[in-house]
PDB file of N, CA and C in Angstrom:
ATOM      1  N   UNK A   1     -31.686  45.290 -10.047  1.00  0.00           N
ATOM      2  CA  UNK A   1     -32.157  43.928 -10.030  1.00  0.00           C
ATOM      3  C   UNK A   1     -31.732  43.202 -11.293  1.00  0.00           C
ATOM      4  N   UNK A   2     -31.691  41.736 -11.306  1.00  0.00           N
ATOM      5  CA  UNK A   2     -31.605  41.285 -12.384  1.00  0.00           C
ATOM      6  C   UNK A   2     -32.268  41.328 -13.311  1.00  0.00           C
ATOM      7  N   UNK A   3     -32.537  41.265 -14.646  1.00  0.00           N
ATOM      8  CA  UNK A   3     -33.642  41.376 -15.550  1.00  0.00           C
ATOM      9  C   UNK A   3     -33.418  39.726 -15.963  1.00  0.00           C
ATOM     10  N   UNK A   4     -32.922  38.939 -15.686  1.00  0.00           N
ATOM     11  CA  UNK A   4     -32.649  37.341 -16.483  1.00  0.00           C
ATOM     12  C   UNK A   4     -33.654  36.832 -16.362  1.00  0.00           C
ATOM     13  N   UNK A   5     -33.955  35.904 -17.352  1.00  0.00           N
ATOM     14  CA  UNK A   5     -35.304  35.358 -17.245  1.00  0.00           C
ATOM     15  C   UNK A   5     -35.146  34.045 -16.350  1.00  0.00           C
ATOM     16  N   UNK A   6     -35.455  33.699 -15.439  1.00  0.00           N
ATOM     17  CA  UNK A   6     -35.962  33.031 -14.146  1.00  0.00           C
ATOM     18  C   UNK A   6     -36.437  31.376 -14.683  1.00  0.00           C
ATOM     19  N   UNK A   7     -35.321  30.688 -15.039  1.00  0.00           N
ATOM     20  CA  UNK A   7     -36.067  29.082 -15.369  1.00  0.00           C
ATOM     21  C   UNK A   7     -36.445  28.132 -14.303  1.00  0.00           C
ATOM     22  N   UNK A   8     -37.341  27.905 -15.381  1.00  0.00           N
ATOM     23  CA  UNK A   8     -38.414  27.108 -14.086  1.00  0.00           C
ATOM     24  C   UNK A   8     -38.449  25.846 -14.449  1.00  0.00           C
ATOM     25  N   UNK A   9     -37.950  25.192 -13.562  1.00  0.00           N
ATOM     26  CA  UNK A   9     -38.350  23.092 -14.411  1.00  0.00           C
ATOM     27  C   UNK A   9     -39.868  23.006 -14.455  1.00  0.00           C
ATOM     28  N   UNK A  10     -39.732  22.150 -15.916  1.00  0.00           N
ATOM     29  CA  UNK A  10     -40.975  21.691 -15.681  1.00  0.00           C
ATOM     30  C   UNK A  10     -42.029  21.022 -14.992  1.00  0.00           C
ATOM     31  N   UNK A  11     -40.955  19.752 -14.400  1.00  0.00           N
ATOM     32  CA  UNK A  11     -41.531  18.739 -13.386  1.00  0.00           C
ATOM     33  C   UNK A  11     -40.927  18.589 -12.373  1.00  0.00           C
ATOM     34  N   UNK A  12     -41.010  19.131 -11.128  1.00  0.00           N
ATOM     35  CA  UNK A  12     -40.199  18.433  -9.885  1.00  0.00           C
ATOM     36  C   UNK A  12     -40.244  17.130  -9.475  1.00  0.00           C
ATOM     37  N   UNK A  13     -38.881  16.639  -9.294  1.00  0.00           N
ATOM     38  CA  UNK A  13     -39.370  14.967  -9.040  1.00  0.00           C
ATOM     39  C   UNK A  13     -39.125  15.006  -7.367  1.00  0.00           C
ATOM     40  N   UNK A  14     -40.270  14.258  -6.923  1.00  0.00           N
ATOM     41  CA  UNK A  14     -40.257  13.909  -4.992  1.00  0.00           C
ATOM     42  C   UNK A  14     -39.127  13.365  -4.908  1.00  0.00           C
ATOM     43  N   UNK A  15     -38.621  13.753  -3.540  1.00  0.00           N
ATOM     44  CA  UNK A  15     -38.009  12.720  -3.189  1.00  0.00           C
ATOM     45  C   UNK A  15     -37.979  11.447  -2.839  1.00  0.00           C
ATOM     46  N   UNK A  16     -38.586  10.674  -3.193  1.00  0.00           N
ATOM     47  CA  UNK A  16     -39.091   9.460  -3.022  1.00  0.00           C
ATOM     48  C   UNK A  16     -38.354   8.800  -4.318  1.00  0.00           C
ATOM     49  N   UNK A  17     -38.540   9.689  -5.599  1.00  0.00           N
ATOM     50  CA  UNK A  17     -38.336   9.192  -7.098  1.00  0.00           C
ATOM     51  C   UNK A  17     -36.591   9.241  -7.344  1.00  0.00           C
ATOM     52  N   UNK A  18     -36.668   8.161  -8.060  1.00  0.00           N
ATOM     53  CA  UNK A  18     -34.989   8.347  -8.885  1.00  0.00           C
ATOM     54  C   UNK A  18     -34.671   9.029 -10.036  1.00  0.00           C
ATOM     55  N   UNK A  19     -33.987   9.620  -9.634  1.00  0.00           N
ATOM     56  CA  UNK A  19     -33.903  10.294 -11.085  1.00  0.00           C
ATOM     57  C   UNK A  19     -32.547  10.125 -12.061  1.00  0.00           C
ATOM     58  N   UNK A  20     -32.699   9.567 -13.236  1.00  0.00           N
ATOM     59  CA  UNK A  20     -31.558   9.328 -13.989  1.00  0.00           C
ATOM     60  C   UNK A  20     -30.965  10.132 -15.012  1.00  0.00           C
ATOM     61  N   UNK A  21     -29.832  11.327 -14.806  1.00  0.00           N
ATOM     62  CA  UNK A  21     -29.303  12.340 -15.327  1.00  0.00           C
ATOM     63  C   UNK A  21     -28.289  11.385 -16.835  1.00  0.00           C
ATOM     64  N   UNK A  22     -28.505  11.994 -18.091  1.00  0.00           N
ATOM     65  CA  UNK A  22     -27.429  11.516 -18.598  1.00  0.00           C
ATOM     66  C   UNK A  22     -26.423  12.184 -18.269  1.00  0.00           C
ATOM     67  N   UNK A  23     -24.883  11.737 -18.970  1.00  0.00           N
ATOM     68  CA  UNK A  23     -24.054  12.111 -18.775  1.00  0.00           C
ATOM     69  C   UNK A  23     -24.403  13.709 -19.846  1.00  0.00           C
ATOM     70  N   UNK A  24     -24.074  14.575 -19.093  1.00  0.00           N
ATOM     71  CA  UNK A  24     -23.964  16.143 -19.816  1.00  0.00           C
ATOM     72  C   UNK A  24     -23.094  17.474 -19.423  1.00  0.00           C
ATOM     73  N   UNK A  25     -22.410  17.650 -21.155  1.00  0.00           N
ATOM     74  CA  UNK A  25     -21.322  18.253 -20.774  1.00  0.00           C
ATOM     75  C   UNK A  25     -21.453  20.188 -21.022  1.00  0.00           C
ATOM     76  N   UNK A  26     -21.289  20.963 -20.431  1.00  0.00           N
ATOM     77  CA  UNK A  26     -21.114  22.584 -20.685  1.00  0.00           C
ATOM     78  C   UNK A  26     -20.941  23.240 -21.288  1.00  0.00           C
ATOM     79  N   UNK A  27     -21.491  23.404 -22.512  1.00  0.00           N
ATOM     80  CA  UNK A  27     -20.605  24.501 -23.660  1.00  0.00           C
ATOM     81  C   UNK A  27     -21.235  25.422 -23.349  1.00  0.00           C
ATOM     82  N   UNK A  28     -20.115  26.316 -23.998  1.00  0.00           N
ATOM     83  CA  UNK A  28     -20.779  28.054 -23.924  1.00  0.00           C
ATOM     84  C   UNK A  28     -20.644  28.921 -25.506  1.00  0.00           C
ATOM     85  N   UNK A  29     -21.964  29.231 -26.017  1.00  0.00           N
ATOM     86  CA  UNK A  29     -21.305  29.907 -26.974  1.00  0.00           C
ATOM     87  C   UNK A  29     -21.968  31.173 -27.095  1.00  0.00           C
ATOM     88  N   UNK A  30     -21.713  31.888 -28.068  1.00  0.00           N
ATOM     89  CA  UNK A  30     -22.350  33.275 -28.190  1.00  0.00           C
ATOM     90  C   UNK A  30     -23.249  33.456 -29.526  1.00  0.00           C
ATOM     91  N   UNK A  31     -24.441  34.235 -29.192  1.00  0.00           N
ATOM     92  CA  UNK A  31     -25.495  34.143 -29.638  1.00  0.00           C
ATOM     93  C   UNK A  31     -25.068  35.537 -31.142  1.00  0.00           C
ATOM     94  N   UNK A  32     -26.115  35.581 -32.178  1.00  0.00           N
ATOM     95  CA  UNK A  32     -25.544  36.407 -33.244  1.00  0.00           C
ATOM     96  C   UNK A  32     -25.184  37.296 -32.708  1.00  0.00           C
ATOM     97  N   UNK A  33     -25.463  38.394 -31.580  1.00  0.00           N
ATOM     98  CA  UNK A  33     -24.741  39.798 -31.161  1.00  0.00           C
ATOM     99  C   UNK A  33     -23.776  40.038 -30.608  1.00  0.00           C
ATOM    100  N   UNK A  34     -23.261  38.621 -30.375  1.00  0.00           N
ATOM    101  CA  UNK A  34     -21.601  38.138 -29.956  1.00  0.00           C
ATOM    102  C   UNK A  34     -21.621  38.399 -28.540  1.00  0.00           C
ATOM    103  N   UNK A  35     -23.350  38.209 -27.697  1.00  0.00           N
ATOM    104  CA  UNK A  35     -23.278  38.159 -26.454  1.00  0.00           C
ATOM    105  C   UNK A  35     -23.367  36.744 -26.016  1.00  0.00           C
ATOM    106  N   UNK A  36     -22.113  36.432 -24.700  1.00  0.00           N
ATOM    107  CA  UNK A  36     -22.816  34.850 -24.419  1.00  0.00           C
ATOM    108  C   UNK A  36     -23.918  34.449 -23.737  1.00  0.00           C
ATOM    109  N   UNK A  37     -24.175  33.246 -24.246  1.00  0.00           N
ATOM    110  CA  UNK A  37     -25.293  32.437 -24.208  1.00  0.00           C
ATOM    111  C   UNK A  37     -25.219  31.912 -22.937  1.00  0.00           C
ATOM    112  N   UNK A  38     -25.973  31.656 -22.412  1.00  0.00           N
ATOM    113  CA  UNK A  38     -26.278  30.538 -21.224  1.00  0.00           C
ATOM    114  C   UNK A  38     -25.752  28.968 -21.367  1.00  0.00           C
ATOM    115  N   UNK A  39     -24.867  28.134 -20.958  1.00  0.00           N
ATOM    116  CA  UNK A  39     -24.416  27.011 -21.739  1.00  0.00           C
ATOM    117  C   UNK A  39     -25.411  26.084 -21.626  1.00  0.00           C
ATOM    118  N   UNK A  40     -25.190  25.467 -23.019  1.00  0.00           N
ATOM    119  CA  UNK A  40     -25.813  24.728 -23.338  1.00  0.00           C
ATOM    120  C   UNK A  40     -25.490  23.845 -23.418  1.00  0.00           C
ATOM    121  N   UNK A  41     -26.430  22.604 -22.796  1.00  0.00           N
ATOM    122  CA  UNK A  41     -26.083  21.090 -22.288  1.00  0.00           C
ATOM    123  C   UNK A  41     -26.193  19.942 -23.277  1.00  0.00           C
ATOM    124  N   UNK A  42     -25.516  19.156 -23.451  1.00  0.00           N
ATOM    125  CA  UNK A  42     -25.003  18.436 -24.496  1.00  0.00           C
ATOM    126  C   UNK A  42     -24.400  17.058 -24.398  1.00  0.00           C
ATOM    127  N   UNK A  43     -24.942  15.627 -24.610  1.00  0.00           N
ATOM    128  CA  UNK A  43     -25.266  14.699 -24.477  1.00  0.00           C
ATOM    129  C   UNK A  43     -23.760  14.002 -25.147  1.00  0.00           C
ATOM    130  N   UNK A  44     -22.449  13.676 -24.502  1.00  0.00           N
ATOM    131  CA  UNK A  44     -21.678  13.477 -24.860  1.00  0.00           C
ATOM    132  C   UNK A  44     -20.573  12.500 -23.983  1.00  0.00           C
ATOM    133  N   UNK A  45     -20.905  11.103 -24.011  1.00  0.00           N
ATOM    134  CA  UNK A  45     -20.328  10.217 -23.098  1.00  0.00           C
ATOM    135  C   UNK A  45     -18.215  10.667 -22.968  1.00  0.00           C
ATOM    136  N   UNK A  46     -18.217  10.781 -21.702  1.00  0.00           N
ATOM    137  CA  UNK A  46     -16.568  10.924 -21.892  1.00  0.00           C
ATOM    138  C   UNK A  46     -15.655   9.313 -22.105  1.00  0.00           C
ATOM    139  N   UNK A  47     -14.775   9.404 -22.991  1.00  0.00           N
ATOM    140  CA  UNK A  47     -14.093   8.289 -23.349  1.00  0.00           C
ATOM    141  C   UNK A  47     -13.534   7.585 -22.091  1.00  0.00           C
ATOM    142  N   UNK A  48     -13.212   6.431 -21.924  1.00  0.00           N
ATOM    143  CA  UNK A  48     -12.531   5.788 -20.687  1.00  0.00           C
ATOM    144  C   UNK A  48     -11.304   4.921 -21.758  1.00  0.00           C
ATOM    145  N   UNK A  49      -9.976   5.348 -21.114  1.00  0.00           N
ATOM    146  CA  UNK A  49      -8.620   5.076 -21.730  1.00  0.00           C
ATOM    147  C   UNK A  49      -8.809   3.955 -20.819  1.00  0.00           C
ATOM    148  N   UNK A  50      -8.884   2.941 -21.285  1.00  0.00           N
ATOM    149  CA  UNK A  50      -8.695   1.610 -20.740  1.00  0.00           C
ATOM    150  C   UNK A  50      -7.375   1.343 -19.818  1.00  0.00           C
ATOM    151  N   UNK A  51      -6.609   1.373 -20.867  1.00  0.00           N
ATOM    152  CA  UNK A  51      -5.286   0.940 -20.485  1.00  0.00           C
ATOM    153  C   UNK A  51      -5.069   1.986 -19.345  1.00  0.00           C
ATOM    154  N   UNK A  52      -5.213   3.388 -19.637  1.00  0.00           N
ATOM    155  CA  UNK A  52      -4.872   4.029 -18.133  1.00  0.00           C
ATOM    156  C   UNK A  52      -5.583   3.301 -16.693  1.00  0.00           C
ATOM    157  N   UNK A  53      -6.986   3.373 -17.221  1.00  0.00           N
ATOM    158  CA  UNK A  53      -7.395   2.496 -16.265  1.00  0.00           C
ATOM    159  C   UNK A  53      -7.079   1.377 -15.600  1.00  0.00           C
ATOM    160  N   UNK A  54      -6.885   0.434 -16.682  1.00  0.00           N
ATOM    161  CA  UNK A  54      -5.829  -0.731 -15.935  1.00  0.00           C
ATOM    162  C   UNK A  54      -4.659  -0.817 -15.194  1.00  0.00           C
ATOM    163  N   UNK A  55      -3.924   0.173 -15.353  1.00  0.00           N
ATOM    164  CA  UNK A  55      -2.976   0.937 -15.209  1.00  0.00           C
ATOM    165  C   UNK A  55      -2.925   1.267 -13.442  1.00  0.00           C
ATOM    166  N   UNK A  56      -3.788   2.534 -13.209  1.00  0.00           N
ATOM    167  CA  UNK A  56      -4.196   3.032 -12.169  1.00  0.00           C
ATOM    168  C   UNK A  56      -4.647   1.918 -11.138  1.00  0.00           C
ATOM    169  N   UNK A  57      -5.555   1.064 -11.517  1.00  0.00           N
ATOM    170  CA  UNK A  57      -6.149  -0.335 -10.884  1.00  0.00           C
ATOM    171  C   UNK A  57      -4.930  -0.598 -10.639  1.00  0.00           C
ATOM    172  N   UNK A  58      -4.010  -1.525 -11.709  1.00  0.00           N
ATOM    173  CA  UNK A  58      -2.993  -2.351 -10.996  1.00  0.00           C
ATOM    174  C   UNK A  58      -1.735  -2.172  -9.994  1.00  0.00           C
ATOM    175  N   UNK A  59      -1.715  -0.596 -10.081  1.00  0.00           N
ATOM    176  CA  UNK A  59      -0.706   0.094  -8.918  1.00  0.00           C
ATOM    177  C   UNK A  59      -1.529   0.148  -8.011  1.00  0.00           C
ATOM    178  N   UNK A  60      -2.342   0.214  -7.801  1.00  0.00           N
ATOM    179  CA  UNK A  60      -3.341   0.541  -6.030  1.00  0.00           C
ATOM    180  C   UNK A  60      -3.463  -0.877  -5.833  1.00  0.00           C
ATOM    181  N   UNK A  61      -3.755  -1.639  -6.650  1.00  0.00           N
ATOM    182  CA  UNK A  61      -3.789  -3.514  -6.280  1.00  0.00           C
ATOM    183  C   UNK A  61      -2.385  -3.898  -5.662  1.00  0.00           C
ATOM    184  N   UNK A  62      -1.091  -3.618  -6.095  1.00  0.00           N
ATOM    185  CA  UNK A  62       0.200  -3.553  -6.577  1.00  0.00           C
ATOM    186  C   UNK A  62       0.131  -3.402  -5.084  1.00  0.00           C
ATOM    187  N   UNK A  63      -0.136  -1.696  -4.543  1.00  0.00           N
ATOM    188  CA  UNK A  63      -0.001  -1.653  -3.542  1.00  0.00           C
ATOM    189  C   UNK A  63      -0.444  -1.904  -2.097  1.00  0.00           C
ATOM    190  N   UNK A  64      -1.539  -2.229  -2.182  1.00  0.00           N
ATOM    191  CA  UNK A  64      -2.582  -2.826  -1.454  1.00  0.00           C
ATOM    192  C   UNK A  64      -1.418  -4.327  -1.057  1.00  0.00           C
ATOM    193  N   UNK A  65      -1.428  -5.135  -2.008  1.00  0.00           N
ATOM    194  CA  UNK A  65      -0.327  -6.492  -1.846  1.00  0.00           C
ATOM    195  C   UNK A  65       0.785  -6.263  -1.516  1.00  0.00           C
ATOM    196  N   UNK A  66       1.357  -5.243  -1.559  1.00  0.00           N
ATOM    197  CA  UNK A  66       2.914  -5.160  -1.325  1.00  0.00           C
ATOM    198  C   UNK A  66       2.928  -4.929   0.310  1.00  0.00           C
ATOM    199  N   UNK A  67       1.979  -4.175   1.053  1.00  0.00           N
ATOM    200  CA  UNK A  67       1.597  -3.699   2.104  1.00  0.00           C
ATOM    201  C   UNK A  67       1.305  -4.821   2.994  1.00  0.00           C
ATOM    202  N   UNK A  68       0.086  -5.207   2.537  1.00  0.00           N
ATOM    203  CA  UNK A  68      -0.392  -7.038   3.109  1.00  0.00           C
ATOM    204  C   UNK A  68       0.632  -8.011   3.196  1.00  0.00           C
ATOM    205  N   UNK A  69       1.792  -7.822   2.011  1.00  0.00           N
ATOM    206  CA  UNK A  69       2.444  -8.976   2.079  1.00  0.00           C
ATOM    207  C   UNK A  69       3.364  -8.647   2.882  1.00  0.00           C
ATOM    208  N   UNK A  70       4.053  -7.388   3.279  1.00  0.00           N
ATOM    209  CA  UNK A  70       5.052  -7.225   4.097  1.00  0.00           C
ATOM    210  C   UNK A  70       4.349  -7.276   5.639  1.00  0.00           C
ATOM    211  N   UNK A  71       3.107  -6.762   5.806  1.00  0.00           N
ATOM    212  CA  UNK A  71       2.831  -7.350   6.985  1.00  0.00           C
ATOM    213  C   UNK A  71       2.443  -8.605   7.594  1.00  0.00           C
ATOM    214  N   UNK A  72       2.103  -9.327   6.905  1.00  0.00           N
ATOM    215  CA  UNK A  72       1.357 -10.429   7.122  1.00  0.00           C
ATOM    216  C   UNK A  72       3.207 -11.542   7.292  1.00  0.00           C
ATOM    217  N   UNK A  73       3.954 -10.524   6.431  1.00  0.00           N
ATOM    218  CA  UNK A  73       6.015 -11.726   6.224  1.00  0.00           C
ATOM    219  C   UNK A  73       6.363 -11.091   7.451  1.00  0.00           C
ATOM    220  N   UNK A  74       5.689 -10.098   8.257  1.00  0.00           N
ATOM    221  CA  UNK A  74       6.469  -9.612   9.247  1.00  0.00           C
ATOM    222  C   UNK A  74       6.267 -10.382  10.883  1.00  0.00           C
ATOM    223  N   UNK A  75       4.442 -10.557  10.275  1.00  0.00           N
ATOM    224  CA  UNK A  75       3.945 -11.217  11.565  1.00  0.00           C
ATOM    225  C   UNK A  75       4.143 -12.758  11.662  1.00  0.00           C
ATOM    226  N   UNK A  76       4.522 -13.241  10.665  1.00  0.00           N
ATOM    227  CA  UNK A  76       4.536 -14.946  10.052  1.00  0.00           C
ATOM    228  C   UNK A  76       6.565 -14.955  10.661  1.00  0.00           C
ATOM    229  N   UNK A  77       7.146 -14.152  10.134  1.00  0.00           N
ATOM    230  CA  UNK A  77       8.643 -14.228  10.305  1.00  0.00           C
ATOM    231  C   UNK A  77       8.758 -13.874  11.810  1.00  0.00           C
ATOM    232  N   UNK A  78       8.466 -12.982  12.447  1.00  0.00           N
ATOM    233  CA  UNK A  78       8.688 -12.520  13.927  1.00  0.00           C
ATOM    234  C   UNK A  78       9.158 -13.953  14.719  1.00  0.00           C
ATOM    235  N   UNK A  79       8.155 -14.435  15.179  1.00  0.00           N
ATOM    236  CA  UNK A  79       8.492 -15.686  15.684  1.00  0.00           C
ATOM    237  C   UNK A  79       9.415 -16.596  15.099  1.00  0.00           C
ATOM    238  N   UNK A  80       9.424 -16.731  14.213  1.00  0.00           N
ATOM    239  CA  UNK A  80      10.402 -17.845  13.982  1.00  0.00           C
ATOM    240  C   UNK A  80      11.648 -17.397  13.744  1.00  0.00           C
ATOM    241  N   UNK A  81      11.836 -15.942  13.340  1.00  0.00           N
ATOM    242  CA  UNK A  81      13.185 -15.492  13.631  1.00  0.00           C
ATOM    243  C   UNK A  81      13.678 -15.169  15.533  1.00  0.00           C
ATOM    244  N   UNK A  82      12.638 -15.265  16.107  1.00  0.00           N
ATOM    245  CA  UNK A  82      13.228 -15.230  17.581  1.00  0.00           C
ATOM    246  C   UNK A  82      13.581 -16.389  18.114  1.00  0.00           C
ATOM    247  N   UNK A  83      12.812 -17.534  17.670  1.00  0.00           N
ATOM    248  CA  UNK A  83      13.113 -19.097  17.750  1.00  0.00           C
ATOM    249  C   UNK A  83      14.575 -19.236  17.427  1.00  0.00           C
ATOM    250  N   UNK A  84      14.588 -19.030  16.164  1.00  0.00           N
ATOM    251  CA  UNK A  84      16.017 -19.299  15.615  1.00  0.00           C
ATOM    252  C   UNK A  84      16.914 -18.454  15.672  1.00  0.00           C
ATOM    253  N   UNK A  85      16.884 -17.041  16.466  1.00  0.00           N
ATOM    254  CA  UNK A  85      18.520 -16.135  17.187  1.00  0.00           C
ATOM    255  C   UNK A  85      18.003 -17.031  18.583  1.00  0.00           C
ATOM    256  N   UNK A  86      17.262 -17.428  18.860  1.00  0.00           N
ATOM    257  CA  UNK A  86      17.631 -18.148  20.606  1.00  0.00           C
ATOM    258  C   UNK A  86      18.535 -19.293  20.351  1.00  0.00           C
ATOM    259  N   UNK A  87      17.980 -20.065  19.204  1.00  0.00           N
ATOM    260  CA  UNK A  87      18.631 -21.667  19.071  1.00  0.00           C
ATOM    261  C   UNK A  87      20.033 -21.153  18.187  1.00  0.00           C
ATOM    262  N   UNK A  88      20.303 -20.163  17.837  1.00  0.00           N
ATOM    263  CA  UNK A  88      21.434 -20.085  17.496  1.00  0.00           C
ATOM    264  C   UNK A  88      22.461 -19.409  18.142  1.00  0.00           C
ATOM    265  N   UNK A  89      22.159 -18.419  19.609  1.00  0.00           N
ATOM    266  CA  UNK A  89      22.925 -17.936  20.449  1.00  0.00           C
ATOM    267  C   UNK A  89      23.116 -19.317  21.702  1.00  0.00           C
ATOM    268  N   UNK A  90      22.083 -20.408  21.814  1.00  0.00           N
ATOM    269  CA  UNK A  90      22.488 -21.609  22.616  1.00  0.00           C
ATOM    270  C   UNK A  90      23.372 -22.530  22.461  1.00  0.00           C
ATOM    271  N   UNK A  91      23.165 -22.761  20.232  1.00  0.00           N
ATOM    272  CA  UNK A  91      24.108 -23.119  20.182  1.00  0.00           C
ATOM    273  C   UNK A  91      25.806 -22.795  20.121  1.00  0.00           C
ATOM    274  N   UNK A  92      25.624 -21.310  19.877  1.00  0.00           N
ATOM    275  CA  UNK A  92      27.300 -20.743  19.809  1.00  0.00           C
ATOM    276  C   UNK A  92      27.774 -20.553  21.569  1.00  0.00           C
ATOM    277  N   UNK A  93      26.804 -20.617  22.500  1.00  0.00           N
ATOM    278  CA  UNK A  93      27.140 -20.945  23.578  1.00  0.00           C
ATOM    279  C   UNK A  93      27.707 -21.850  23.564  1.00  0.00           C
ATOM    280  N   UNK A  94      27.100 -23.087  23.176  1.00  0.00           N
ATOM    281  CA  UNK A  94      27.679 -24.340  24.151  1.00  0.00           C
ATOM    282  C   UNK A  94      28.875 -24.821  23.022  1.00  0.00           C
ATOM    283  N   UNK A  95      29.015 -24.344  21.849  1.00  0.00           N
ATOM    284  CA  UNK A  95      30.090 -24.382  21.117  1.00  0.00           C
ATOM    285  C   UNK A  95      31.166 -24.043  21.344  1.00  0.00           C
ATOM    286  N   UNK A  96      31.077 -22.219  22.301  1.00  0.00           N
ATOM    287  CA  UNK A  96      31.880 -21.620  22.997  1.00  0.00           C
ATOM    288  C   UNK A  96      32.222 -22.623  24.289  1.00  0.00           C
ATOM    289  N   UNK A  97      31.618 -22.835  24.553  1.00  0.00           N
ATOM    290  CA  UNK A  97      31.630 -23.690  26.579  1.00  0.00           C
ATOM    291  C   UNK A  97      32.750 -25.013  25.986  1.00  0.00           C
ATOM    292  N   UNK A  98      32.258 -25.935  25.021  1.00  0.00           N
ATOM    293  CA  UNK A  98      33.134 -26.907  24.504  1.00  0.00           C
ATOM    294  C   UNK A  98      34.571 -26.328  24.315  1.00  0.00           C
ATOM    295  N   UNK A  99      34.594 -25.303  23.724  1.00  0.00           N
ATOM    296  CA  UNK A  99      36.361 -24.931  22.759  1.00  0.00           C
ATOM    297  C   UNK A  99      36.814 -24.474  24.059  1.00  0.00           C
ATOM    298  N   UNK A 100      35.926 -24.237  25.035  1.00  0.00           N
ATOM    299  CA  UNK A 100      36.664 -23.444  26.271  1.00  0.00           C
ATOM    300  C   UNK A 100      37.121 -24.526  26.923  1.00  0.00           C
ATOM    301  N   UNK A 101      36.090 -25.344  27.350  1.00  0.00           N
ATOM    302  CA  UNK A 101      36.792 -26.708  28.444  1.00  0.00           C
ATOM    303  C   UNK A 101      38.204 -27.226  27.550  1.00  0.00           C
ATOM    304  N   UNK A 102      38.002 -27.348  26.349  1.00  0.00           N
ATOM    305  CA  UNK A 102      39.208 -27.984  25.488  1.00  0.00           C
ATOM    306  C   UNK A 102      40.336 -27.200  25.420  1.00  0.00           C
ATOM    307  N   UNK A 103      40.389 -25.717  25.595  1.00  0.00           N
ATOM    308  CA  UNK A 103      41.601 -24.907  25.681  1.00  0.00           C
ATOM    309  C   UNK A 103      42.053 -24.782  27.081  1.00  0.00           C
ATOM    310  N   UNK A 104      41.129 -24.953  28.330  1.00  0.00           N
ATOM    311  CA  UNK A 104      41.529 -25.192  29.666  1.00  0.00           C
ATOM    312  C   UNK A 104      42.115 -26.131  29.821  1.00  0.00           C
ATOM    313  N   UNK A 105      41.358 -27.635  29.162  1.00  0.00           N
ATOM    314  CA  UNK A 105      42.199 -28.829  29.531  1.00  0.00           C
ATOM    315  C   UNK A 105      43.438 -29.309  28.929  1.00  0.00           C
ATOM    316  N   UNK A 106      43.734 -28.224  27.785  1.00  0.00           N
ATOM    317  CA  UNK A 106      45.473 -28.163  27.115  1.00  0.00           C
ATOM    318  C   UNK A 106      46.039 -27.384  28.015  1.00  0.00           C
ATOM    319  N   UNK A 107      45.666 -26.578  28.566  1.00  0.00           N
ATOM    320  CA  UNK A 107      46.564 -25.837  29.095  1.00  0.00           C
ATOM    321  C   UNK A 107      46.829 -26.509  30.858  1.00  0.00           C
ATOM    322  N   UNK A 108      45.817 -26.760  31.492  1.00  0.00           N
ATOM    323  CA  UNK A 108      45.825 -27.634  32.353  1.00  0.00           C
ATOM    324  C   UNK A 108      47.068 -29.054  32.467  1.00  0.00           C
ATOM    325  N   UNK A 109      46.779 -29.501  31.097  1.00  0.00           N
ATOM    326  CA  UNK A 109      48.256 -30.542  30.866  1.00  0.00           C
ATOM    327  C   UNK A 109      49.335 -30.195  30.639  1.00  0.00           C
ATOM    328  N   UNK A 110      49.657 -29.477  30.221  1.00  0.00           N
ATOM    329  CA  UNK A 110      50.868 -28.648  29.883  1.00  0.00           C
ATOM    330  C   UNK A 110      51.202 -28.364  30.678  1.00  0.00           C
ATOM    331  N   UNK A 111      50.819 -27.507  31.802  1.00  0.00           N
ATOM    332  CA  UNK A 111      51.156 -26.856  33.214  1.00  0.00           C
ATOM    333  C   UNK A 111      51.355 -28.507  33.926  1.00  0.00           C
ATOM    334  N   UNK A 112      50.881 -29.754  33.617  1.00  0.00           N
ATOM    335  CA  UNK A 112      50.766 -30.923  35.056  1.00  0.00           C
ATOM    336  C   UNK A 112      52.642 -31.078  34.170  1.00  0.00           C
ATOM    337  N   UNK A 113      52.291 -31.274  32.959  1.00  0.00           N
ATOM    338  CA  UNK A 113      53.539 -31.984  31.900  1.00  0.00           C
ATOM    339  C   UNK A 113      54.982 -31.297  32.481  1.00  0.00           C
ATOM    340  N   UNK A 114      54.614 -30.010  32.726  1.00  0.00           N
ATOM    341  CA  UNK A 114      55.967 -28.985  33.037  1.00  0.00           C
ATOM    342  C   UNK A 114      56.682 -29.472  34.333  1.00  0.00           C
ATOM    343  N   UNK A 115      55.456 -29.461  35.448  1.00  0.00           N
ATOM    344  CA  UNK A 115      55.642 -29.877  36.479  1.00  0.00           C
ATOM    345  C   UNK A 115      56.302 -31.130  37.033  1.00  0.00           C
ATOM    346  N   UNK A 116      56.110 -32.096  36.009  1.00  0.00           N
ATOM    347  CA  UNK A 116      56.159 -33.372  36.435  1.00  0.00           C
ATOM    348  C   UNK A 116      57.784 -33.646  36.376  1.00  0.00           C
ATOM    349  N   UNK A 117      58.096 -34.211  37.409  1.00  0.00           N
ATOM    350  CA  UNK A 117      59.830 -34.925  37.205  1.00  0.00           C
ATOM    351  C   UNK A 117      60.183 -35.947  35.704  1.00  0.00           C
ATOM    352  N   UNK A 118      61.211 -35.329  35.144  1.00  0.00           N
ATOM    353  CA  UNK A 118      61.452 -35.952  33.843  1.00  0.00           C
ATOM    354  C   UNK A 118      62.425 -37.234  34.720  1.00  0.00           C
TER     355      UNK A 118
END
């Protein structure tokens, strides 16, 4: 069996109650017979590197916007890039249809011109 001595809190708090832990950090050290100790808890706020922080924030912001903005340019552009390959395959149609009647109707004269009694 174990022989450890068995700690007991002093006060249980209900669940009903809040309870506010400081921040506390783990050391372990060893007692004079150079056996270790049980660690002992120790009241020691951890530093916050700002700048990393800002850091970390502004790439997840960074990316959050880069995401939004390509979808939101995808759903905003869709349409109006289908608008404008329609109005621009109608117009190289009828651009085409024009240069065509105009290369039929040279060649059309040419063939009457050949024909005709000089």
């Amino acid at each position: 069996m174990n022989s450890a001595p068995h700690l007991q809190p002093q006060r249980v708090p209900t669940l009903t109650e809040v309870v506010q832990l400081p921040h506390l950090v783990p050391v372990q050290g060893a007692d004079a017979e150079g056996l270790l100790t049980l660690p002992a808890l120790i009241d020691a706020p951890a530093p916050i590197d700002e700048a990393a922080l800002c850091q970390r924030v502004l790439l997840d912001v960074q990316r959050q916007v880069d995401l939004m903005l390509e979808y939101r340019l995808r759903e905003a552009l869709a349409p109006m890039l289908g608008r404008l390959a329609e109005t621009l395959v109608r117009e190289a149609r009828d651009e085409l249809a024009l240069t065509l009647r105009d290369v039929v109707a040279r060649a059309v004269n040419q063939e009457v011109a050949r024909h005709r009694p000089l």
